[in-house]
Protein backbone atom coordinates (compact mmCIF):
# COMPACT_ATOMS: atom_id res chain seq x y z
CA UNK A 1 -0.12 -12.24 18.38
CA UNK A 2 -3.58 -12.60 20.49
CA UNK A 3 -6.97 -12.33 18.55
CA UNK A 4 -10.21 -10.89 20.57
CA UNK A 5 -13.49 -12.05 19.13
CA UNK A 6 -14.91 -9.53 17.03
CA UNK A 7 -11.75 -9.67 14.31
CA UNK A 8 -9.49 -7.66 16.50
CA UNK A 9 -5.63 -8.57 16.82
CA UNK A 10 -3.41 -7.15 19.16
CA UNK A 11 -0.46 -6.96 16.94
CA UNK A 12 2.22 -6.42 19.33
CA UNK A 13 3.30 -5.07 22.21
CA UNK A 14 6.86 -2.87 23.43
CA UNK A 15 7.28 -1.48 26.72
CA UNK A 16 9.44 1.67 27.15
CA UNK A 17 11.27 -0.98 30.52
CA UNK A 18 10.80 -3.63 32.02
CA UNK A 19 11.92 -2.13 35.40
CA UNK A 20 9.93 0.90 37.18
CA UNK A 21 10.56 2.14 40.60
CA UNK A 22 7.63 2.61 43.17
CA UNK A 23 5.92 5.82 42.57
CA UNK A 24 7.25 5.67 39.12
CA UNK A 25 5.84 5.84 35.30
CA UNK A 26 5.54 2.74 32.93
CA UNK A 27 5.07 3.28 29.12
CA UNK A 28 4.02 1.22 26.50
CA UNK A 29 2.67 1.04 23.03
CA UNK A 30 -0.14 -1.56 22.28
CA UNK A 31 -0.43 -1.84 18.44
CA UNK A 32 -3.83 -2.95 17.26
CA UNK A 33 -5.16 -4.82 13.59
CA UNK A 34 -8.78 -3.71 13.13
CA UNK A 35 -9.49 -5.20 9.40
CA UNK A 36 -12.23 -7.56 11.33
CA UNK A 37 -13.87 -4.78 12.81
CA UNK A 38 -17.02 -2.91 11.10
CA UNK A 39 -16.52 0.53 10.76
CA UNK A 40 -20.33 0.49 12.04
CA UNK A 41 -19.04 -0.63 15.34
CA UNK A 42 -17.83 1.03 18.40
CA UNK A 43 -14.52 0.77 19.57
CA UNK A 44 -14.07 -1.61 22.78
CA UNK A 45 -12.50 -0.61 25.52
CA UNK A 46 -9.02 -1.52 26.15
CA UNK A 47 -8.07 -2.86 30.05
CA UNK A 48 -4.81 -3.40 31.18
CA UNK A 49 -4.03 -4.83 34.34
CA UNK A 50 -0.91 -5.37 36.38
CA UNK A 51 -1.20 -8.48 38.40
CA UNK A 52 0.79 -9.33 41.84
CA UNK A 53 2.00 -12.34 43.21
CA UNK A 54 -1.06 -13.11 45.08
CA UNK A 55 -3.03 -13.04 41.96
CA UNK A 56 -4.48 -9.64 42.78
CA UNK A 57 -5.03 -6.34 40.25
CA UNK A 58 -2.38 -4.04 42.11
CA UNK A 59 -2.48 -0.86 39.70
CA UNK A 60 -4.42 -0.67 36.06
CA UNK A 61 -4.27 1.58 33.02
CA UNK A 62 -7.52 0.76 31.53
CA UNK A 63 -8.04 3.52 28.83
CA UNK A 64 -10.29 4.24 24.87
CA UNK A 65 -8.63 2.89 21.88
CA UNK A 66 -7.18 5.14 19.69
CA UNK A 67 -8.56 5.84 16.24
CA UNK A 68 -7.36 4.23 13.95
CA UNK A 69 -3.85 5.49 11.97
CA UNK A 70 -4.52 6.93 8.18
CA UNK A 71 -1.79 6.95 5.62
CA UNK A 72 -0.17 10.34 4.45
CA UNK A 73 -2.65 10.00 1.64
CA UNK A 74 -6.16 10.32 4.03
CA UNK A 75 -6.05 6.59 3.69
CA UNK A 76 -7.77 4.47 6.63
CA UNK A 77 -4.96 1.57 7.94
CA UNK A 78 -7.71 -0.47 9.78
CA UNK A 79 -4.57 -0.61 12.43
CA UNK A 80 -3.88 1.83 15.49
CA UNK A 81 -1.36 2.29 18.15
CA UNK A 82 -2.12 3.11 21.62
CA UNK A 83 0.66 5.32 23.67
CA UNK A 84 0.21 4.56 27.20
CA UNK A 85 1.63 5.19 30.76
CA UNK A 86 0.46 4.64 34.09
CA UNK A 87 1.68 5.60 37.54
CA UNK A 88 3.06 3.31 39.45
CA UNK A 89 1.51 3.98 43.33
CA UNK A 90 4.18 4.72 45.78
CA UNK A 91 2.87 1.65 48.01
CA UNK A 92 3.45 -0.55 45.11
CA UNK A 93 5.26 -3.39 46.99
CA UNK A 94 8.65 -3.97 45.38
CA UNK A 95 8.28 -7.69 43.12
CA UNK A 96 7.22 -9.30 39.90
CA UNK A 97 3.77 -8.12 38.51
CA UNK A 98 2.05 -9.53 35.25
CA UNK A 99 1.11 -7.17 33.06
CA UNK A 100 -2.19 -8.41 31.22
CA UNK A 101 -4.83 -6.91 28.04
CA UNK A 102 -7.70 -7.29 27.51
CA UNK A 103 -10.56 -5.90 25.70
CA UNK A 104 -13.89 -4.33 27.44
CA UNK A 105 -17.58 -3.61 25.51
CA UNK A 106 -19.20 -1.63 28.49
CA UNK A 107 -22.41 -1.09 26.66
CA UNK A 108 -22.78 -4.99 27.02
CA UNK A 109 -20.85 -5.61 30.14
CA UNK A 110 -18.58 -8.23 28.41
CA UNK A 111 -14.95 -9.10 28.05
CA UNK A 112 -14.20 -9.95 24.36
CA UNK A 113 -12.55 -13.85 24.60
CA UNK A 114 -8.54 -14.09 23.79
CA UNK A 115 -7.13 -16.77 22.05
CA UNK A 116 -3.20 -17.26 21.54
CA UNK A 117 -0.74 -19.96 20.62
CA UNK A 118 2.58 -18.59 22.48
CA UNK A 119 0.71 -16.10 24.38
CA UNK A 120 -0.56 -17.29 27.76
CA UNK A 121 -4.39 -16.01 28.28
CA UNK A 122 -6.11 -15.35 31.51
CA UNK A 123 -9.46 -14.44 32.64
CA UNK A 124 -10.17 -13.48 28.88
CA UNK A 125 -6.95 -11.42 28.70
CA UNK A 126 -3.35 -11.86 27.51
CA UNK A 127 -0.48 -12.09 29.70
CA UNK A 128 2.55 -10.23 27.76
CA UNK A 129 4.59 -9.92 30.09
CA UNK A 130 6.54 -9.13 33.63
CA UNK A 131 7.52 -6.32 34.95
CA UNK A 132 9.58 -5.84 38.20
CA UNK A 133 8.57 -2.95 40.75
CA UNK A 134 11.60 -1.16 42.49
CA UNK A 135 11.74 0.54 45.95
CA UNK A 136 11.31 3.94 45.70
CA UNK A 137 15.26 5.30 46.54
CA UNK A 138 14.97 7.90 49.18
CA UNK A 139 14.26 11.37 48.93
CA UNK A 140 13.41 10.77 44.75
CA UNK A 141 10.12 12.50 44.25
CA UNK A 142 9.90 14.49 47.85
CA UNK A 143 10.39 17.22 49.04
C-alpha cells in the first residue's frame, strides 16, 4: 500500500514473472484507489522505472492512467487497473533490476511524494519489487 499526495493509493501490484529474458516482455497490473482524487482533476501520469545495479534507469514503461473501472450498473468505482508490458531491450545486461512507480503531473513538472510503511520509497517513487533479467538463449527471436 503506497499513498501519492493528492489522495491517490496504489492499491497493489502483480507481475505476470518475476523472471524475463533479454529482449523479452514483462507484464504487470498496477491497481489504483482514486476516492481522494477530484473528478475536476486530471489524471497524473504514471512512471515506472526499472533500476540496475549501478543505480541507473535501464528500460521504463512510463504510460496514462487508465480511466477509472465502472460497475455493471454505469456506476463510477473511483479505482482503476492499469495492464502494462514493456520490452525488455536485447542489451539488457543479464542481473537484478528494481522495478519502481511513481506518479508524474507534467503540466506542473512535479513528482507527486510517496509515503509507505513496508514499502521502501525512492526518489518520490515506490520500490515493489525485483526482477531478474535473463540472457537472451540463442537463436530465440532471430532469424
Amino acid at each position: 500500500d503506497v499513498r501519492f499526495d493528492r489522495g491517490i493509493r496504489l492499491a497493489g501490484v502483480s507481475l505476470a514473472s518475476d523472471r524475463v529474458e533479454a529482449g523479452g516482455t514483462l507484464a504487470f497490473k498496477l491497481r489504483w484507489d482514486l476516492a481522494g482524487l477530484s473528478s475536476r482533476q486530471p489524471r497524473p501520469a504514471v512512471w515506472v522505472h526499472f533500476v540496475d545495479a549501478a543505480n541507473g534507469r535501464a528500460f521504463q514503461a512510463d504510460h496514462g492512467m487508465s480511466e477509472d473501472l465502472v460497475t455493471p450498473a454505469g456506476l463510477r468505482t473511483f479505482s482503476t487497473e492499469d495492464f502494462c508490458e514493456v520490452q525488455v531491450p536485447e542489451t539488457a545486461a543479464p542481473g537484478r533490476y528494481r522495478f519502481r512507480v511513481g506518479l508524474w503531473v507534467p503540466w506542473e513538472q512535479l513528482r507527486l511524494r510517496a509515503e509507505s510503511e513496508s514499502t521502501p520509497v525512492v526518489k518520490r517513487g515506490a520500490e515493489l519489487a525485483v526482477i531478474e533479467v535473463l540472457p537472451r538463449r540463442p537463436g530465440v527471436g532471430q532469424r
